[in-house]
Protein backbone atom coordinates (compact mmCIF):
# COMPACT_ATOMS: atom_id res chain seq x y z
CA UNK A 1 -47.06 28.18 -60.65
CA UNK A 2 -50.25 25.95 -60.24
CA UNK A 3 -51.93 25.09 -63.39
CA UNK A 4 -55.20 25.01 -64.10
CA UNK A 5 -55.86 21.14 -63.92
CA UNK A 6 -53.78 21.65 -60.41
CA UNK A 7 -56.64 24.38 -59.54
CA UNK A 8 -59.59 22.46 -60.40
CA UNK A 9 -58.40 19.12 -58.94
CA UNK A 10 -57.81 21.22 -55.87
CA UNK A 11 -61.42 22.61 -55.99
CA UNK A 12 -63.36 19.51 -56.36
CA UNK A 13 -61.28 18.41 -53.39
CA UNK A 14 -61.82 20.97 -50.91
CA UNK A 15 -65.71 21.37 -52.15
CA UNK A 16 -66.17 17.87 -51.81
CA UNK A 17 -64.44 17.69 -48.27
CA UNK A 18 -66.72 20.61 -47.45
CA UNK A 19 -70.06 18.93 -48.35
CA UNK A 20 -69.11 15.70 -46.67
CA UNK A 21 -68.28 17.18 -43.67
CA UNK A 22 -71.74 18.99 -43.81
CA UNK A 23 -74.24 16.44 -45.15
CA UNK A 24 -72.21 12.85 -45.16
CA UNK A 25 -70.63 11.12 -47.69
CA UNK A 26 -73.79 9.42 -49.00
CA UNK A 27 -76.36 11.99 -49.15
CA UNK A 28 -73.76 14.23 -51.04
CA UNK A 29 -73.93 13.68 -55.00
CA UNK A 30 -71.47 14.37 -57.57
CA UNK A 31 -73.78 16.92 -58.97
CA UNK A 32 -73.60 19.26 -55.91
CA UNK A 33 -69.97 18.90 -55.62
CA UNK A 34 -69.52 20.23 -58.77
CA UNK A 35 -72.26 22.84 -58.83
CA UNK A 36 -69.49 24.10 -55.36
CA UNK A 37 -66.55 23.60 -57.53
CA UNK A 38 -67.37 25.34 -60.33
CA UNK A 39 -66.27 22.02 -62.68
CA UNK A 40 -67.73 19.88 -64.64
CA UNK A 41 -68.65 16.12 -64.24
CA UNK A 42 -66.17 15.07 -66.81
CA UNK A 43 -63.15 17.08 -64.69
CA UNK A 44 -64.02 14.75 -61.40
CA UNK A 45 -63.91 11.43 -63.73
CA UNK A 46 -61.04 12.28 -65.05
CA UNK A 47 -58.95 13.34 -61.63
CA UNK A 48 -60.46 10.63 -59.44
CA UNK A 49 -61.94 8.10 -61.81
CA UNK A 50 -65.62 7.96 -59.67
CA UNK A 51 -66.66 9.20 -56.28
CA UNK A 52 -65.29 6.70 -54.74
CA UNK A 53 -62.02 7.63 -55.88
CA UNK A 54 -62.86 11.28 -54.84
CA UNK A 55 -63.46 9.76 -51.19
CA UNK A 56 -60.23 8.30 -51.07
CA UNK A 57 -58.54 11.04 -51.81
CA UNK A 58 -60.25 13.53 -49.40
CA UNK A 59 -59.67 11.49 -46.60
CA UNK A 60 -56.32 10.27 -47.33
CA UNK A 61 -54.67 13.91 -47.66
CA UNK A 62 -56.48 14.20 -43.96
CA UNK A 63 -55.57 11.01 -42.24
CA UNK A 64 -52.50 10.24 -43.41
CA UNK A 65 -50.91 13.44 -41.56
CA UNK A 66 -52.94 12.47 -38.28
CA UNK A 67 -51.71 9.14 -38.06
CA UNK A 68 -48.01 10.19 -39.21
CA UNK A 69 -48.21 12.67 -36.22
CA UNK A 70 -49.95 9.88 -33.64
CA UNK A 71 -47.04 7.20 -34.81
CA UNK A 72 -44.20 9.88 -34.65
CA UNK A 73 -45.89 10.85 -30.95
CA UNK A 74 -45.68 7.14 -29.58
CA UNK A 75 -42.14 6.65 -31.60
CA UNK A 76 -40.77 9.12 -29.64
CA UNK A 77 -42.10 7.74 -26.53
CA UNK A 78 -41.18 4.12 -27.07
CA UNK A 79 -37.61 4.89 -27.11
CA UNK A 80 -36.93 6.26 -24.25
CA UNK A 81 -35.53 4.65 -21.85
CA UNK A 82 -38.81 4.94 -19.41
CA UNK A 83 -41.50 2.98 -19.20
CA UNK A 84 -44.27 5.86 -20.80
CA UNK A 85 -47.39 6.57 -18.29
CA UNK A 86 -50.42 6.17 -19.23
CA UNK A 87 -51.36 9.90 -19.55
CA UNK A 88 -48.06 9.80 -21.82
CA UNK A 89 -49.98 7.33 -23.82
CA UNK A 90 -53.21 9.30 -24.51
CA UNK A 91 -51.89 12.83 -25.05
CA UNK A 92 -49.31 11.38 -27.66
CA UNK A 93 -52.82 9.97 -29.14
CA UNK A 94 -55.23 12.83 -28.76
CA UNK A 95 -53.13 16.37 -29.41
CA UNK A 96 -52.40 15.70 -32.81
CA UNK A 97 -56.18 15.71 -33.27
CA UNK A 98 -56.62 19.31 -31.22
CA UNK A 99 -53.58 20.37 -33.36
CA UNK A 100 -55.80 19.37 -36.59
CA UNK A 101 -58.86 21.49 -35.48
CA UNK A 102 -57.28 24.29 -34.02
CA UNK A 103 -54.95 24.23 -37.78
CA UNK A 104 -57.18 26.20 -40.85
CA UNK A 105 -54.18 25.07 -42.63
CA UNK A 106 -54.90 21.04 -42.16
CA UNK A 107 -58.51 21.55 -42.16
CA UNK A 108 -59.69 23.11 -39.31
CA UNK A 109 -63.32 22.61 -38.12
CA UNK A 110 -64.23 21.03 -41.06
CA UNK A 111 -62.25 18.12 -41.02
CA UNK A 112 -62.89 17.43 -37.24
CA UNK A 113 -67.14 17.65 -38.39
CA UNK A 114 -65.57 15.30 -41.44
CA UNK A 115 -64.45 12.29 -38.99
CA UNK A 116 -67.80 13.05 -37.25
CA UNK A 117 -69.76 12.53 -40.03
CA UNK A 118 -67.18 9.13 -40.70
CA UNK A 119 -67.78 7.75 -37.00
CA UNK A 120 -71.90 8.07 -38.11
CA UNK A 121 -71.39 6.50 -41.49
CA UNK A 122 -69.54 3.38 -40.63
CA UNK A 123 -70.49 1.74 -43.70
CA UNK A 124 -69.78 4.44 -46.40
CA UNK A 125 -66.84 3.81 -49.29
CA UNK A 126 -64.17 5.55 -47.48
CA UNK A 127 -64.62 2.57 -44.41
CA UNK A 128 -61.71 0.76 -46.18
CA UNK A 129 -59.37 3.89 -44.82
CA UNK A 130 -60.66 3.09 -41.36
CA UNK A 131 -59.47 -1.22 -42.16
CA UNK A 132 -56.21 -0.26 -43.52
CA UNK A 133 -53.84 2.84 -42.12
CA UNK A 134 -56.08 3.79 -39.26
CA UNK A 135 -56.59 0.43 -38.29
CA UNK A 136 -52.84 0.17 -38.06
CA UNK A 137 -52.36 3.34 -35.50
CA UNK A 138 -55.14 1.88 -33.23
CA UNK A 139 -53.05 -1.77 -32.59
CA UNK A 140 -49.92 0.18 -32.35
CA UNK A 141 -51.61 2.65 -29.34
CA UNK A 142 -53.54 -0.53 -28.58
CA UNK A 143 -50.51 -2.54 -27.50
CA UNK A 144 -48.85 0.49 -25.83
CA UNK A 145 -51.80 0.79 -23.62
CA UNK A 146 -52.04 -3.32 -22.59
CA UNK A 147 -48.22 -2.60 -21.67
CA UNK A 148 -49.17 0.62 -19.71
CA UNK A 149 -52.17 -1.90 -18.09
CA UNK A 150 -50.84 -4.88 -17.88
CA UNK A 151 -53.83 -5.76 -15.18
CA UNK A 152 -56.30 -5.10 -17.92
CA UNK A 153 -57.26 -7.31 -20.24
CA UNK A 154 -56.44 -6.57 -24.25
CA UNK A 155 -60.22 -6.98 -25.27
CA UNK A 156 -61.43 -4.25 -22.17
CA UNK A 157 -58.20 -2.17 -23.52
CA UNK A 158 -59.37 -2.44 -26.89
CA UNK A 159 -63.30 -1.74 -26.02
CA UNK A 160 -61.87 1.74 -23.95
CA UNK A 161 -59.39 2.87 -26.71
CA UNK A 162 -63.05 2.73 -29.08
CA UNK A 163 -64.63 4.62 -26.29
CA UNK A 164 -61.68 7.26 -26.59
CA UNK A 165 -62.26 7.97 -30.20
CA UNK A 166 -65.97 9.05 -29.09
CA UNK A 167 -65.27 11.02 -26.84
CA UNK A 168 -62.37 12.97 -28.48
CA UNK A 169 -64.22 13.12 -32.05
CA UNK A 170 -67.90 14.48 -29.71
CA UNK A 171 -66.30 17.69 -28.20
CA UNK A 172 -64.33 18.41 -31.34
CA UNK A 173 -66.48 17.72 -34.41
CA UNK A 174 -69.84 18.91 -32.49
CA UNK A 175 -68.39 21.89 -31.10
CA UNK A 176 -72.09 23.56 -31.93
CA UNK A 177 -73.38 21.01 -29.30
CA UNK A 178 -70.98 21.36 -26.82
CA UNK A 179 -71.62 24.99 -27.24
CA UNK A 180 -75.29 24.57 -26.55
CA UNK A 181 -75.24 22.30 -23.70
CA UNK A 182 -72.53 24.38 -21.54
CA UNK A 183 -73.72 27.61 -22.11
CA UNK A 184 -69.69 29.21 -22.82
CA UNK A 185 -68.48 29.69 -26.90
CA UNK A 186 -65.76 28.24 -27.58
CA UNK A 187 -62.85 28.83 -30.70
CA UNK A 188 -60.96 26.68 -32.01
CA UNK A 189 -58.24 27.99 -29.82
CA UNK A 190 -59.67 25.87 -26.47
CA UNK A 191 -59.24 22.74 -28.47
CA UNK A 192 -56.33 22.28 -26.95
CA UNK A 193 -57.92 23.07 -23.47
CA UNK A 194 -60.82 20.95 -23.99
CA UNK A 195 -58.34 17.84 -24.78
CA UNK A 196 -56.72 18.94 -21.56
CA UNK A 197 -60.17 18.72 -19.44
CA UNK A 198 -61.00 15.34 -21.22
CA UNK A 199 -57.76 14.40 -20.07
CA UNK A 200 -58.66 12.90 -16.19
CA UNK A 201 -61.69 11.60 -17.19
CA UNK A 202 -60.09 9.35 -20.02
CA UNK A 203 -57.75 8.52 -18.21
CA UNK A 204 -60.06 7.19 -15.25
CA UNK A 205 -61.56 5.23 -17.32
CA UNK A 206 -58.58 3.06 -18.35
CA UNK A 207 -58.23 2.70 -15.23
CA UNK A 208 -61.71 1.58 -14.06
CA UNK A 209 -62.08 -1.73 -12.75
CA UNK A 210 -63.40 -4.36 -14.98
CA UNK A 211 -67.21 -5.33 -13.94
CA UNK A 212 -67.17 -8.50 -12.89
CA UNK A 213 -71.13 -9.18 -13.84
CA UNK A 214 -71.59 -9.62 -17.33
CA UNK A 215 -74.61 -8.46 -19.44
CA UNK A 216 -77.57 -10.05 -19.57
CA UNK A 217 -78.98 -10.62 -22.74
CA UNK A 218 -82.87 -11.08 -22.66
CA UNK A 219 -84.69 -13.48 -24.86
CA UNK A 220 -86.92 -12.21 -27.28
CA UNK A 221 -90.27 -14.48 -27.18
CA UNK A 222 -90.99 -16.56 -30.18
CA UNK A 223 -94.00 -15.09 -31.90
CA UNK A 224 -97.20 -17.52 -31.55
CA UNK A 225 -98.49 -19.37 -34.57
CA UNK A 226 -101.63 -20.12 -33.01
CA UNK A 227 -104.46 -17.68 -34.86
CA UNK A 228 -106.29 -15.35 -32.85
CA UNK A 229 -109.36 -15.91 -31.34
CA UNK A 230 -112.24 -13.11 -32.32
């Protein structure tokens, strides 16, 4: 049987996970996390020691499943005795996050808006999930990818693999949006299509050519110290 300390830790966790998802991490105070939990200040110092310790453990009960189920994905393809394709690659990487949304159990919706709202708030508390176990899961799908493209080079694999997580976390977390702009609903049920149709076009773009021109940076022009003539 849960007990009661059980049921309000559990409350200021999903209340909290609900507002950050909403509003951010930074523009949501401790106040309005407990006004949702029905708890008092004292009950979030004493399960998570501050709101930074309430971060942590929001996004750790979401991310640690993800990137168990993105290392168990590429595990599974790494030994087999077949080289994996690059497609192989990026589905192992990209269902388990479908599987998350489409899941009320693991979060749903709200935790796809919640590594939204984490992708726009790069320098919040809860970055030092994104330097540590997260980190980790990119080099490991990193290296897989420079050995699916071995014509690539690491930094160009490394820049596209950044340019996947946009464009999975965009359909996902702003479903609203994507809503809007096509015209056609959509339940959490096409997840799994909509990872399907992003499919191709991710996978294209690994496979883009690199430009051979690089950017050119324009000089800003010193600002004058001569006065002004009136």
């Amino acid at each position: 049987m849960t007990s009661l300390l059980d049921s309000t830790r559990d409350r200021i966790i999903v209340a909290a996970e609900e507002l950050f998802a909403r509003t951010g991490v930074a523009r949501t105070s401790l106040r309005a996390i407990t006004a949702l939990a029905r708890v008092n200040l004292a009950a979030v110092n004493y399960h998570f020691g501050s709101k930074e310790g309430l971060v942590d453990e929001v996004y750790r009960r979401r991310l640690e499943p993800l990137n168990r189920a993105r290392l168990a994905n590429l595990e599974k393809l790494e030994k087999r005795r077949r080289k994996p394709t690059l497609e192989e690659i990026l589905e192992a990487f990209m269902t388990p996050v479908a599987n998350l949304a489409r899941d009320p159990a693991q979060g749903g919706p709200t935790v796809m808006r919640l590594l939204g709202q984490t992708h726009a708030e790069a320098e919040a508390p809860y970055k030092s999930w994104f330097a540590g176990e997260y980190k980790r899961v990119l080099e490991r799908y990193h290296a897989a990818l420079c050995r699916a493209l071995p014509d690539l080079p690491p930094e160009d694999v490394r820049w596209r693999l950044q340019f996947l997580v946009g464009a999975l976390t965009y359909p996902v977390a702003e479903r609203q949006l994507v809503e809007l702009v096509s015209g056609e609903s959509m339940s959490p049920d096409d997840v799994i299509h909509v990872v399907h149709r992003l499919m191709p076009f991710v996978a294209a773009g690994f496979r883009a050519p690199v430009s051979a021109s690089k950017p050119v940076r324009r000089r800003v022009p010193a600002r004058s110290t001569q006065p002004r003539k009136r």
